[in-house]
PDB file of N, CA and C in Angstrom:
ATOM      1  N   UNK A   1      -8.809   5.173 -19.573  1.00  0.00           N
ATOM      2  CA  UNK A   1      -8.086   4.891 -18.354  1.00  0.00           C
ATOM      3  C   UNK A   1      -8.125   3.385 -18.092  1.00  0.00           C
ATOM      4  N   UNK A   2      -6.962   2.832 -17.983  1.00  0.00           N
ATOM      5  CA  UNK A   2      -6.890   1.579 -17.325  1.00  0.00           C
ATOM      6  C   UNK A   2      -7.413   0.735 -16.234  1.00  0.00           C
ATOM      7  N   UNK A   3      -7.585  -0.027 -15.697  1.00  0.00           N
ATOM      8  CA  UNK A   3      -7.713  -0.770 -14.321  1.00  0.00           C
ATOM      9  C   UNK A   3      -6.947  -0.699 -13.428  1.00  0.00           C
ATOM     10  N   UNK A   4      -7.337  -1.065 -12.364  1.00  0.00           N
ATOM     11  CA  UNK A   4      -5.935  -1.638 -11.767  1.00  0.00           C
ATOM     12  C   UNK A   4      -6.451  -2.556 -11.215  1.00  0.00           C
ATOM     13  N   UNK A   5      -5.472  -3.623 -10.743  1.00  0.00           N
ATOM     14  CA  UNK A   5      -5.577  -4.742 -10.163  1.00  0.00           C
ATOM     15  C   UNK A   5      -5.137  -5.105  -9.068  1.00  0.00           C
ATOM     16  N   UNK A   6      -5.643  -6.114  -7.713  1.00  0.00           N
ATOM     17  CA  UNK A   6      -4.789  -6.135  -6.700  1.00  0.00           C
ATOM     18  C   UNK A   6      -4.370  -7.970  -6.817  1.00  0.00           C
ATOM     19  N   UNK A   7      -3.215  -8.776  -6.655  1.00  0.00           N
ATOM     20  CA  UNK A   7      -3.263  -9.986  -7.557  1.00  0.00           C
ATOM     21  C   UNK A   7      -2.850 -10.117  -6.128  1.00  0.00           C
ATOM     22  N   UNK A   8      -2.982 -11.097  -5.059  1.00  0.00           N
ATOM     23  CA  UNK A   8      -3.086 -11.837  -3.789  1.00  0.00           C
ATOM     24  C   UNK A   8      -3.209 -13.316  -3.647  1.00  0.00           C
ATOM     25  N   UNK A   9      -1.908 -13.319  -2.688  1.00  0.00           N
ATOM     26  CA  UNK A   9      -1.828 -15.107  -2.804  1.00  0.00           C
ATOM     27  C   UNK A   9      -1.492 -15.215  -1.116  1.00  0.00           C
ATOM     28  N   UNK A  10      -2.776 -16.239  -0.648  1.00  0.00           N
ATOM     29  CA  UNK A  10      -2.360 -15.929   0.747  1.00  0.00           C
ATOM     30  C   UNK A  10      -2.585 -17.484   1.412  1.00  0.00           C
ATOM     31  N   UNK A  11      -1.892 -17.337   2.619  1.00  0.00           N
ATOM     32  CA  UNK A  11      -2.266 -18.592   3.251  1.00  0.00           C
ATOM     33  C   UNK A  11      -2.542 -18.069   4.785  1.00  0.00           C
ATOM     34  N   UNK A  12      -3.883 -18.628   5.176  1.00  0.00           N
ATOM     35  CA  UNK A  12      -4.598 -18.211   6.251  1.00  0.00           C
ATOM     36  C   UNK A  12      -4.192 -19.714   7.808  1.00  0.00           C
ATOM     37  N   UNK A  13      -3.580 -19.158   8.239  1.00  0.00           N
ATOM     38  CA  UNK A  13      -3.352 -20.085   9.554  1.00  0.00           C
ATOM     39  C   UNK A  13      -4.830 -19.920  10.852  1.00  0.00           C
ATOM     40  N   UNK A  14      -5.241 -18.936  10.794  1.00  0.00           N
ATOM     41  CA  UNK A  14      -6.411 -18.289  11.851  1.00  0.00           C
ATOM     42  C   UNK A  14      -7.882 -18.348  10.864  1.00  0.00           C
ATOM     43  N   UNK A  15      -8.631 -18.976  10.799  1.00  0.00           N
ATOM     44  CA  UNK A  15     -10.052 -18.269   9.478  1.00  0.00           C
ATOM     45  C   UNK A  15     -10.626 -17.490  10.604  1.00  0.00           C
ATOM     46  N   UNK A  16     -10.915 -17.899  11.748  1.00  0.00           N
ATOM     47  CA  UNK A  16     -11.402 -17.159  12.564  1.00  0.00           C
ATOM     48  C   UNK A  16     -10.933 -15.534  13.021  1.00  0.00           C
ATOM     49  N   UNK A  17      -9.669 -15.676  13.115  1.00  0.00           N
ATOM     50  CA  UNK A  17      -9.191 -14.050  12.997  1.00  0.00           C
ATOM     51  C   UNK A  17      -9.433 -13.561  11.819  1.00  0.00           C
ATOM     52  N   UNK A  18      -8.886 -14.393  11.004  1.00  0.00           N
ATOM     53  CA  UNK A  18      -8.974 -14.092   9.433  1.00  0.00           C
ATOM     54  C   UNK A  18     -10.401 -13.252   9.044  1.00  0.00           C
ATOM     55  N   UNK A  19     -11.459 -13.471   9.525  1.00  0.00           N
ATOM     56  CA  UNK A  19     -12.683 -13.471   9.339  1.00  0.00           C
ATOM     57  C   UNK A  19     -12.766 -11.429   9.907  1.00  0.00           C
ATOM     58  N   UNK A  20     -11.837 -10.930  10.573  1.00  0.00           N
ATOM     59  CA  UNK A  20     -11.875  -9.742  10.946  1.00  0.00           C
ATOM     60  C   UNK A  20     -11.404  -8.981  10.218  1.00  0.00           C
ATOM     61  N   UNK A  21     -10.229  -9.159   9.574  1.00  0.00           N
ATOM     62  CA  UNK A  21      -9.434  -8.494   8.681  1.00  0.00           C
ATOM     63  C   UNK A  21     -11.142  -8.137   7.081  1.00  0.00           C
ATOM     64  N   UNK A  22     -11.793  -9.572   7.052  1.00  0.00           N
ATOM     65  CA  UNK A  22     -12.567  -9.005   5.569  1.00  0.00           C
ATOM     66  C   UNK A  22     -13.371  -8.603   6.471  1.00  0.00           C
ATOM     67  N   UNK A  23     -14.083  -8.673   7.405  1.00  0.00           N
ATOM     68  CA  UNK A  23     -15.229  -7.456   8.169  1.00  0.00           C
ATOM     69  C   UNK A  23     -14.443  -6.063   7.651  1.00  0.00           C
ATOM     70  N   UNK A  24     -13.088  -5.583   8.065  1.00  0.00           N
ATOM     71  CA  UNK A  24     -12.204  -5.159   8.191  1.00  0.00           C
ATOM     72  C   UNK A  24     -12.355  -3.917   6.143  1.00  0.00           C
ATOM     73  N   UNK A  25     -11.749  -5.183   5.540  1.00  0.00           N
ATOM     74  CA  UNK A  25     -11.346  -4.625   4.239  1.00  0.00           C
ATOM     75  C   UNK A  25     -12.787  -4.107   3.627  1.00  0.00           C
ATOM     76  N   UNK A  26     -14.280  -4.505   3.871  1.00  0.00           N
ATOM     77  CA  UNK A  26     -15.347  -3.949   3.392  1.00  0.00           C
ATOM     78  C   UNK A  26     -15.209  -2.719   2.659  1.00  0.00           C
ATOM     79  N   UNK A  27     -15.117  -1.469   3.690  1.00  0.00           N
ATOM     80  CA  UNK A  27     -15.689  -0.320   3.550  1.00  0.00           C
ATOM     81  C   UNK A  27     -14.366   0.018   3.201  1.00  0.00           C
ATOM     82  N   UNK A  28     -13.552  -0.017   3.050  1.00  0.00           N
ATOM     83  CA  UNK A  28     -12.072   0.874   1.771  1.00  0.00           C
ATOM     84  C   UNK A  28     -11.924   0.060   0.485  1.00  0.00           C
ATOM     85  N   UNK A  29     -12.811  -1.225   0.829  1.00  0.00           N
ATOM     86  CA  UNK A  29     -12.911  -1.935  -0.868  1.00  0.00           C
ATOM     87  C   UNK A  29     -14.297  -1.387  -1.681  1.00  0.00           C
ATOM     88  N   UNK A  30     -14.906  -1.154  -0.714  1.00  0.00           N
ATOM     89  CA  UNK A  30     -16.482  -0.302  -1.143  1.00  0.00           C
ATOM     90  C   UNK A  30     -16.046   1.342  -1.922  1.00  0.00           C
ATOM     91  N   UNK A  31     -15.439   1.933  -0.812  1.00  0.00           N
ATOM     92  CA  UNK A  31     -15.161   3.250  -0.780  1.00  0.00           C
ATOM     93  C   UNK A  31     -14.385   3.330  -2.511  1.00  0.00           C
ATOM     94  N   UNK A  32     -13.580   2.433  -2.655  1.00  0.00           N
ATOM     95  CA  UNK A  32     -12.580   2.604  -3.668  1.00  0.00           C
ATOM     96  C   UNK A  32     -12.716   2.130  -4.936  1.00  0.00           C
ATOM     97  N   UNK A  33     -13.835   1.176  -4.883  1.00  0.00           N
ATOM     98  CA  UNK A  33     -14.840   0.596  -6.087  1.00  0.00           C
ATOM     99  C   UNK A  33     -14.167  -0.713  -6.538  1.00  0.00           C
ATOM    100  N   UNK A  34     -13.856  -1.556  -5.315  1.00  0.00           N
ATOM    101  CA  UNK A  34     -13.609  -2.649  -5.497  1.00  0.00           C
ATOM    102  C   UNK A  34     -14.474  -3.830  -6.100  1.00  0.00           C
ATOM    103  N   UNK A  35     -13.773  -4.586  -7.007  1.00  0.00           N
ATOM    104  CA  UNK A  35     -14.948  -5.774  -7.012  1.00  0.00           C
ATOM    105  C   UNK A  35     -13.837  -7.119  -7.089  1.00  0.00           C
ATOM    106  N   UNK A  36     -14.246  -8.149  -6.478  1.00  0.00           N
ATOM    107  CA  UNK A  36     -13.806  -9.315  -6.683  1.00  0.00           C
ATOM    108  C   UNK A  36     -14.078  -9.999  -7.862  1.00  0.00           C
ATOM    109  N   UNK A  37     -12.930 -10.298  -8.802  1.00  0.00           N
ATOM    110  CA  UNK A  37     -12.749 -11.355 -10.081  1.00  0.00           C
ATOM    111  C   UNK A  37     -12.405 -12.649  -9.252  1.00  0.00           C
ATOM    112  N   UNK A  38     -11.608 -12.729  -8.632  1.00  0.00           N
ATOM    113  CA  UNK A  38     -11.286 -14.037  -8.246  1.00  0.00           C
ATOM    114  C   UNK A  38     -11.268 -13.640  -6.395  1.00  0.00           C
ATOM    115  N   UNK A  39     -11.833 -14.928  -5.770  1.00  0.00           N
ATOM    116  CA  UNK A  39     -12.140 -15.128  -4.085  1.00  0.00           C
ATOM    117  C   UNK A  39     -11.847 -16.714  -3.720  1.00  0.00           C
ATOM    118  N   UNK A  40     -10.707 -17.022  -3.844  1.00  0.00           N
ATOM    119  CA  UNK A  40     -10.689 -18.216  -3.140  1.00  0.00           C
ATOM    120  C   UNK A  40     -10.962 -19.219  -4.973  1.00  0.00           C
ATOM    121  N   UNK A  41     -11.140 -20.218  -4.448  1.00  0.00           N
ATOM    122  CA  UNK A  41     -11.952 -21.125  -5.610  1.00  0.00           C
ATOM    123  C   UNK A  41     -11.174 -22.276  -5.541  1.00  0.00           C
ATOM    124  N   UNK A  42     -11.875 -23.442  -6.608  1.00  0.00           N
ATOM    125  CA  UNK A  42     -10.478 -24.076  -7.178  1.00  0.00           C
ATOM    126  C   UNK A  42      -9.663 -23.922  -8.044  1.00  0.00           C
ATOM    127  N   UNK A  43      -8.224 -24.017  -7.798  1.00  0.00           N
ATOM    128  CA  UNK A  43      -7.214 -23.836  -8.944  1.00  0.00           C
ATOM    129  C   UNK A  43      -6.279 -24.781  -8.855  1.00  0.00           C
ATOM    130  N   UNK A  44      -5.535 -24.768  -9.833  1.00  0.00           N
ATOM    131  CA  UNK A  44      -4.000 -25.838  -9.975  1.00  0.00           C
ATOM    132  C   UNK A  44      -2.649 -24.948 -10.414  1.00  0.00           C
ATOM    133  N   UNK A  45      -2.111 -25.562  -9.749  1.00  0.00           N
ATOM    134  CA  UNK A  45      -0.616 -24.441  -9.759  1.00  0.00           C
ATOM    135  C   UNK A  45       0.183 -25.492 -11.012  1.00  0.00           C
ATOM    136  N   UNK A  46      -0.015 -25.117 -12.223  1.00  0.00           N
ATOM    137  CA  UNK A  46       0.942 -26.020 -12.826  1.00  0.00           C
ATOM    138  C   UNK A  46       2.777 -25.761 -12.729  1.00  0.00           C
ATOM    139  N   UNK A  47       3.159 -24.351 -12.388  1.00  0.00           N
ATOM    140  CA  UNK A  47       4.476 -23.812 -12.339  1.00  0.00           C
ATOM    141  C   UNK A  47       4.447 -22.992 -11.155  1.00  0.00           C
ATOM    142  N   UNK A  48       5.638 -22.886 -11.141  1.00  0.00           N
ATOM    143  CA  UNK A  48       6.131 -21.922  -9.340  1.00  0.00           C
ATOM    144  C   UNK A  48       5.153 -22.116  -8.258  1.00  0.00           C
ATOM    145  N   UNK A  49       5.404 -21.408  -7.415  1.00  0.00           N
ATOM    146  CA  UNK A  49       5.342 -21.364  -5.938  1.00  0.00           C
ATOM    147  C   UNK A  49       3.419 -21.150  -5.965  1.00  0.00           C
ATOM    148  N   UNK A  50       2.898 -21.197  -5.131  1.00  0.00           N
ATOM    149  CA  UNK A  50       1.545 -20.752  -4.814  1.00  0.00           C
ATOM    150  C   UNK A  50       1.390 -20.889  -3.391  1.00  0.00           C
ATOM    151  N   UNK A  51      -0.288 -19.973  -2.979  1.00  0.00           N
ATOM    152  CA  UNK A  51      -0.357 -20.056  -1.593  1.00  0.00           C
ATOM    153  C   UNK A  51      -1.487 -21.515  -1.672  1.00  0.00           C
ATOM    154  N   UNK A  52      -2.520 -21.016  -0.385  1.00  0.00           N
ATOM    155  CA  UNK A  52      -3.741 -21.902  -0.438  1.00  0.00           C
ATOM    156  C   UNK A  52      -4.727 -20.985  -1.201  1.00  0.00           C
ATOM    157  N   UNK A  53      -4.681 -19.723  -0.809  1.00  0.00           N
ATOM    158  CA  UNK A  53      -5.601 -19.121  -1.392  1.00  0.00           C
ATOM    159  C   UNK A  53      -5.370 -17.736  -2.265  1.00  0.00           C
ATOM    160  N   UNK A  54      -6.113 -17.518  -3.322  1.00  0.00           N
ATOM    161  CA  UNK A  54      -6.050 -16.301  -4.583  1.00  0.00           C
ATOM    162  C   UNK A  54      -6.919 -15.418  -4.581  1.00  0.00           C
ATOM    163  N   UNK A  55      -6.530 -14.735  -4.786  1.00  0.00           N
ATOM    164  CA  UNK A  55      -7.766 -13.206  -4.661  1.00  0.00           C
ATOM    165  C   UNK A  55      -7.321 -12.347  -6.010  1.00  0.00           C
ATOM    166  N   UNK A  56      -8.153 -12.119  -6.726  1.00  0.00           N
ATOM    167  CA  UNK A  56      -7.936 -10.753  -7.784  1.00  0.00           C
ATOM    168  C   UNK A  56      -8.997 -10.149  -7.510  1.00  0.00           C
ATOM    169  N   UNK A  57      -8.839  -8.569  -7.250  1.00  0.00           N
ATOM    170  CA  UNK A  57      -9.757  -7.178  -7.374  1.00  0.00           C
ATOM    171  C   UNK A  57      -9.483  -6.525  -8.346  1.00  0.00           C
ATOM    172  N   UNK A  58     -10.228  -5.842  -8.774  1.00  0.00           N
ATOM    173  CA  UNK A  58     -10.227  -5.088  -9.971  1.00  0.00           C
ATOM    174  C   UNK A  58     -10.743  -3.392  -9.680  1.00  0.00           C
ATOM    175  N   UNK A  59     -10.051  -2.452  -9.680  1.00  0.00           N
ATOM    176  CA  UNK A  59     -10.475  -1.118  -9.261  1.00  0.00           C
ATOM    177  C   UNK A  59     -11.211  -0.371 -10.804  1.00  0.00           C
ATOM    178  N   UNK A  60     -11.502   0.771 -10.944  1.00  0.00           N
ATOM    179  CA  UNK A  60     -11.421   1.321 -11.448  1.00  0.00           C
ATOM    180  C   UNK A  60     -10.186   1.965 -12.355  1.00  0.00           C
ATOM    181  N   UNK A  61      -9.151   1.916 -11.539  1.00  0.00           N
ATOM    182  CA  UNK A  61      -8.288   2.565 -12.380  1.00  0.00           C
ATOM    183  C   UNK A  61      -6.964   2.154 -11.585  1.00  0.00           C
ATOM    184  N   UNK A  62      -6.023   2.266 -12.095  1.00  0.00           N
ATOM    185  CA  UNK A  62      -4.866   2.018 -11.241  1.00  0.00           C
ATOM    186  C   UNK A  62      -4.804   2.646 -10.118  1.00  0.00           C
ATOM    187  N   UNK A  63      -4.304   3.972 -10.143  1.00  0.00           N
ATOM    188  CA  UNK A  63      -4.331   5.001  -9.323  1.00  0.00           C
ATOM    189  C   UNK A  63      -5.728   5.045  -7.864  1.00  0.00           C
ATOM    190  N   UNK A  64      -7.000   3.920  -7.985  1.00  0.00           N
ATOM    191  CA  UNK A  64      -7.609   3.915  -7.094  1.00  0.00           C
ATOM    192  C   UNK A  64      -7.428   2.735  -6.761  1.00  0.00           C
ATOM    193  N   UNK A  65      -6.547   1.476  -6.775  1.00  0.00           N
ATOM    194  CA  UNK A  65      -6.018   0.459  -6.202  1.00  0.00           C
ATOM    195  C   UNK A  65      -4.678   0.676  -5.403  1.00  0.00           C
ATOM    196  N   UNK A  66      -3.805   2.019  -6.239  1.00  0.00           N
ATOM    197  CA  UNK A  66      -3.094   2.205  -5.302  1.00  0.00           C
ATOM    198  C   UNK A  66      -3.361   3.312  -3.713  1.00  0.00           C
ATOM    199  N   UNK A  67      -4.385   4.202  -4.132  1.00  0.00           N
ATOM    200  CA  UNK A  67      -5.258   4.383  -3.350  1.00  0.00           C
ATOM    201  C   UNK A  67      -5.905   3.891  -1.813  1.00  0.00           C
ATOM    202  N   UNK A  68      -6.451   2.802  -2.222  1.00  0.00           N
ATOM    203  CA  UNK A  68      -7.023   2.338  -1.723  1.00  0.00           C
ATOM    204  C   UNK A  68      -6.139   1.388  -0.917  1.00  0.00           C
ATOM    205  N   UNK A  69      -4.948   0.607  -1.390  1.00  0.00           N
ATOM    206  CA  UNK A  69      -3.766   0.141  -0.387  1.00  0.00           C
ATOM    207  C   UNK A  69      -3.221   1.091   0.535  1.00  0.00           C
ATOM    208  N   UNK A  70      -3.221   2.190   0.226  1.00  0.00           N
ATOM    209  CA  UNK A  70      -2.224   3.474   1.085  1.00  0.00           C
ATOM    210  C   UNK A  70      -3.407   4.219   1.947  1.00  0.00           C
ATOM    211  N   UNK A  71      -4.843   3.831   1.744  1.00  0.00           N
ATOM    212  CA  UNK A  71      -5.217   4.427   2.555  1.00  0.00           C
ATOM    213  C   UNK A  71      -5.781   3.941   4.312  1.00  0.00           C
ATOM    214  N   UNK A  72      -5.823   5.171   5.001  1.00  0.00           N
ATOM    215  CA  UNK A  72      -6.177   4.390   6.504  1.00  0.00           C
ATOM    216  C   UNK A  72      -6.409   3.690   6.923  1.00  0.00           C
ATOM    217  N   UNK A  73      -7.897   3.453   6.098  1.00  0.00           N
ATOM    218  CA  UNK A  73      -8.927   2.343   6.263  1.00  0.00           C
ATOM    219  C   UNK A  73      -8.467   1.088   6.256  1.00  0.00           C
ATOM    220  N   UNK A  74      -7.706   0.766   4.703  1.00  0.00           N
ATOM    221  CA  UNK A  74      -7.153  -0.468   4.743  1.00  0.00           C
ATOM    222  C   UNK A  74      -5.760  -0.859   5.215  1.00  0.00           C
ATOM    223  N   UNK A  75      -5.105   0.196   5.625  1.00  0.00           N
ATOM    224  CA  UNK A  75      -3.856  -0.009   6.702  1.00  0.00           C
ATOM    225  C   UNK A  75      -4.367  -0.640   7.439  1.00  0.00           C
ATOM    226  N   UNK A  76      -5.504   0.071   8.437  1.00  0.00           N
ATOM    227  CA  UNK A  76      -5.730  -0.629   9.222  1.00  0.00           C
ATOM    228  C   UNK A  76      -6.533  -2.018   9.929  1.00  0.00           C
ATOM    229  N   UNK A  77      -7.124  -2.157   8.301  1.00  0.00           N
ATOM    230  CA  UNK A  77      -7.906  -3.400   8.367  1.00  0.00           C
ATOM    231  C   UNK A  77      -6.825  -4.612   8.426  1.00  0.00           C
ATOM    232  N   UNK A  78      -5.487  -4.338   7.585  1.00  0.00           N
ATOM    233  CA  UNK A  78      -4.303  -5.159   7.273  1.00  0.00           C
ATOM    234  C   UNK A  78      -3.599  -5.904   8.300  1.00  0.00           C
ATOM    235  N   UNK A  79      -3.687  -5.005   9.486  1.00  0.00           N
ATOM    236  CA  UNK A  79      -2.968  -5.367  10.938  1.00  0.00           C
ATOM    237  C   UNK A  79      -4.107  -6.380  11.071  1.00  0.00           C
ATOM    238  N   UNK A  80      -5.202  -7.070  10.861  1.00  0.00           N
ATOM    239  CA  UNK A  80      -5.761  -8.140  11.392  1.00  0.00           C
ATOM    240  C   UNK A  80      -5.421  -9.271  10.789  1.00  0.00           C
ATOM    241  N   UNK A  81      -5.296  -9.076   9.891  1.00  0.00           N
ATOM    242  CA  UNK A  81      -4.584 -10.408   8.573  1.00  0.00           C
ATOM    243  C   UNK A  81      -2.978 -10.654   9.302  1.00  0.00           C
ATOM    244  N   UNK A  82      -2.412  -9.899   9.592  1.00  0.00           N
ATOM    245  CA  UNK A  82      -0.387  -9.731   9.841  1.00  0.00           C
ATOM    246  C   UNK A  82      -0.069 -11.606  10.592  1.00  0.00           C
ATOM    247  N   UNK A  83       0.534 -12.002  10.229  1.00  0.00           N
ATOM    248  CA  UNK A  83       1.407 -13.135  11.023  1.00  0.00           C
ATOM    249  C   UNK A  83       1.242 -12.922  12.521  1.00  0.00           C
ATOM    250  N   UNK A  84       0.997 -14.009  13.203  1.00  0.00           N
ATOM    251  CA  UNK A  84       0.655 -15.493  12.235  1.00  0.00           C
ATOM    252  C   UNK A  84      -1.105 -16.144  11.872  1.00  0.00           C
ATOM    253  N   UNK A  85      -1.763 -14.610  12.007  1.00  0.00           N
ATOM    254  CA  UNK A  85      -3.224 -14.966  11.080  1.00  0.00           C
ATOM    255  C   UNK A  85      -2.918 -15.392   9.884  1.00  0.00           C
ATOM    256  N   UNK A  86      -2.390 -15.075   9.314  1.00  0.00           N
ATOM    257  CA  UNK A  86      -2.065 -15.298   7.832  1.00  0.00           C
ATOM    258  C   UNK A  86      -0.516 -14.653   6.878  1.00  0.00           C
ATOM    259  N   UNK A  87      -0.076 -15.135   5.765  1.00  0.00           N
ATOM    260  CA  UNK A  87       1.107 -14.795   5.538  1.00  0.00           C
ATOM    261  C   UNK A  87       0.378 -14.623   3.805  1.00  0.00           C
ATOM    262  N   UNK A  88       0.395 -13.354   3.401  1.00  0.00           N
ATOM    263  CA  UNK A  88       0.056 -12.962   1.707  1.00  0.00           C
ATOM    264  C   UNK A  88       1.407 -12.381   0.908  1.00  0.00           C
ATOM    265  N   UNK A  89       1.431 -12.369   0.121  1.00  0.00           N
ATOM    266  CA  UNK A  89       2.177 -11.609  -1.264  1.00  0.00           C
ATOM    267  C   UNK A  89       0.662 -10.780  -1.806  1.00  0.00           C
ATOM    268  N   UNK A  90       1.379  -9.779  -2.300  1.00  0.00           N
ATOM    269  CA  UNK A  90       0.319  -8.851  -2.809  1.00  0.00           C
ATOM    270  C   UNK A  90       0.941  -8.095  -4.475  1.00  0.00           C
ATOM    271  N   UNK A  91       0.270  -7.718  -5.282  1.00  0.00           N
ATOM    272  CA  UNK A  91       1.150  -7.343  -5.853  1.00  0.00           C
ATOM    273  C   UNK A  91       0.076  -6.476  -6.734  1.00  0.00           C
ATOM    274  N   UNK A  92      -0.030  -4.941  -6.659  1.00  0.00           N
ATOM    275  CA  UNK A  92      -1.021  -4.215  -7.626  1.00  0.00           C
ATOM    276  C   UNK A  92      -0.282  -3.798  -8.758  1.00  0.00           C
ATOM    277  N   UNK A  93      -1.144  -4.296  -9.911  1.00  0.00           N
ATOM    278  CA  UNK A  93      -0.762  -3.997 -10.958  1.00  0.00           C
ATOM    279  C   UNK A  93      -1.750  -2.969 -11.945  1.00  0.00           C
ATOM    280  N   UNK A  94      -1.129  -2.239 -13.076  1.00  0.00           N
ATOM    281  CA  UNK A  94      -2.058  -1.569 -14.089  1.00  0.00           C
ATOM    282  C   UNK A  94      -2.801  -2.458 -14.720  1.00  0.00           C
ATOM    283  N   UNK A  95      -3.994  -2.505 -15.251  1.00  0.00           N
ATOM    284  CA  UNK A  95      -4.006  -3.135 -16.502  1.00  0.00           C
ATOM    285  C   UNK A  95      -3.396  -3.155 -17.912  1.00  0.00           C
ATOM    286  N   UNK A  96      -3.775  -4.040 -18.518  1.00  0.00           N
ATOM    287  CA  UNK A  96      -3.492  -3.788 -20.154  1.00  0.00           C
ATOM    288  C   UNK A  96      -4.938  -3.738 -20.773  1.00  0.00           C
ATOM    289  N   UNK A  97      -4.721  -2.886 -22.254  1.00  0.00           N
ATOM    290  CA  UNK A  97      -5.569  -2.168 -22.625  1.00  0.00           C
ATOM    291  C   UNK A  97      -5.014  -2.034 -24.429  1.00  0.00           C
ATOM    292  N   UNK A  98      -4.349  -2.750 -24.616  1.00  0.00           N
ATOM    293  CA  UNK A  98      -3.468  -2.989 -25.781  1.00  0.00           C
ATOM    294  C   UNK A  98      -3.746  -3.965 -26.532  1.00  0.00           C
ATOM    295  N   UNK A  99      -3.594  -4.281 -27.921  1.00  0.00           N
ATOM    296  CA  UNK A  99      -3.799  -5.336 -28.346  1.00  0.00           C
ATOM    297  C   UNK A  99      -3.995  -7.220 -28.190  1.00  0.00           C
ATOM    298  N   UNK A 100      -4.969  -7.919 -28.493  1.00  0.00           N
ATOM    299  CA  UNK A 100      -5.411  -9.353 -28.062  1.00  0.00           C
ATOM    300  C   UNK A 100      -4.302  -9.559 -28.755  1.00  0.00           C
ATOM    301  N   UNK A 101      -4.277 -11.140 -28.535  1.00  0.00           N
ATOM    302  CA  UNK A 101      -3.856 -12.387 -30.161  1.00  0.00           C
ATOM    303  C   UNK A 101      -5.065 -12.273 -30.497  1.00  0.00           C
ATOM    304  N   UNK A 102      -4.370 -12.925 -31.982  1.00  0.00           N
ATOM    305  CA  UNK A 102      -5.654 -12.687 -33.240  1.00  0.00           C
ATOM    306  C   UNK A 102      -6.169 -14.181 -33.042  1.00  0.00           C
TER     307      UNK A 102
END
């Protein structure tokens, strides 16, 4: 079984509200077997658009990232993040599980 991934590009206008929404996302990122690959950091956008800030999670499986977006918990953690706390793109993807380069 694959991964899944949640790939997040956000820009935070509020940190202080902001700061409710991750009180917020804990326990449906717990519940769903979330872990953070990427939280913020430094990066360089060499092509297209970017926010201020990047987030990658990594689930267990696809099907528990999509899960875990559709469920209550994090519906409702989401309404604390909404404009104009902050403005994200989100985008869950499967993993790959298929051949490297050699």
């Amino acid at each position: 079984m694959t991964k899944g991934y949640w790939i997040a590009r956000v820009d935070v206008a509020d940190p202080d509200a902001y700061k409710r929404y991750v009180a917020a996302n804990a326990e449906p990122f717990r519940k769903y077997g979330a872990r953070f690959l990427v939280r913020g950091g430094k990066f360089e956008n060499p092509e297209g658009a970017s926010r201020t800030r990047n987030v990658v999670l990594e689930f267990p499986s696809y099907q528990a990232a999509l899960d875990c977006w559709h469920s209550p918990e994090y519906q409702a953690a989401i309404k604390f993040r909404a404009a104009p706390v902050a403005e994200c793109d989100m985008v869950i993807i499967e993993g790959y599980d298929g051949p490297q380069p050699a």
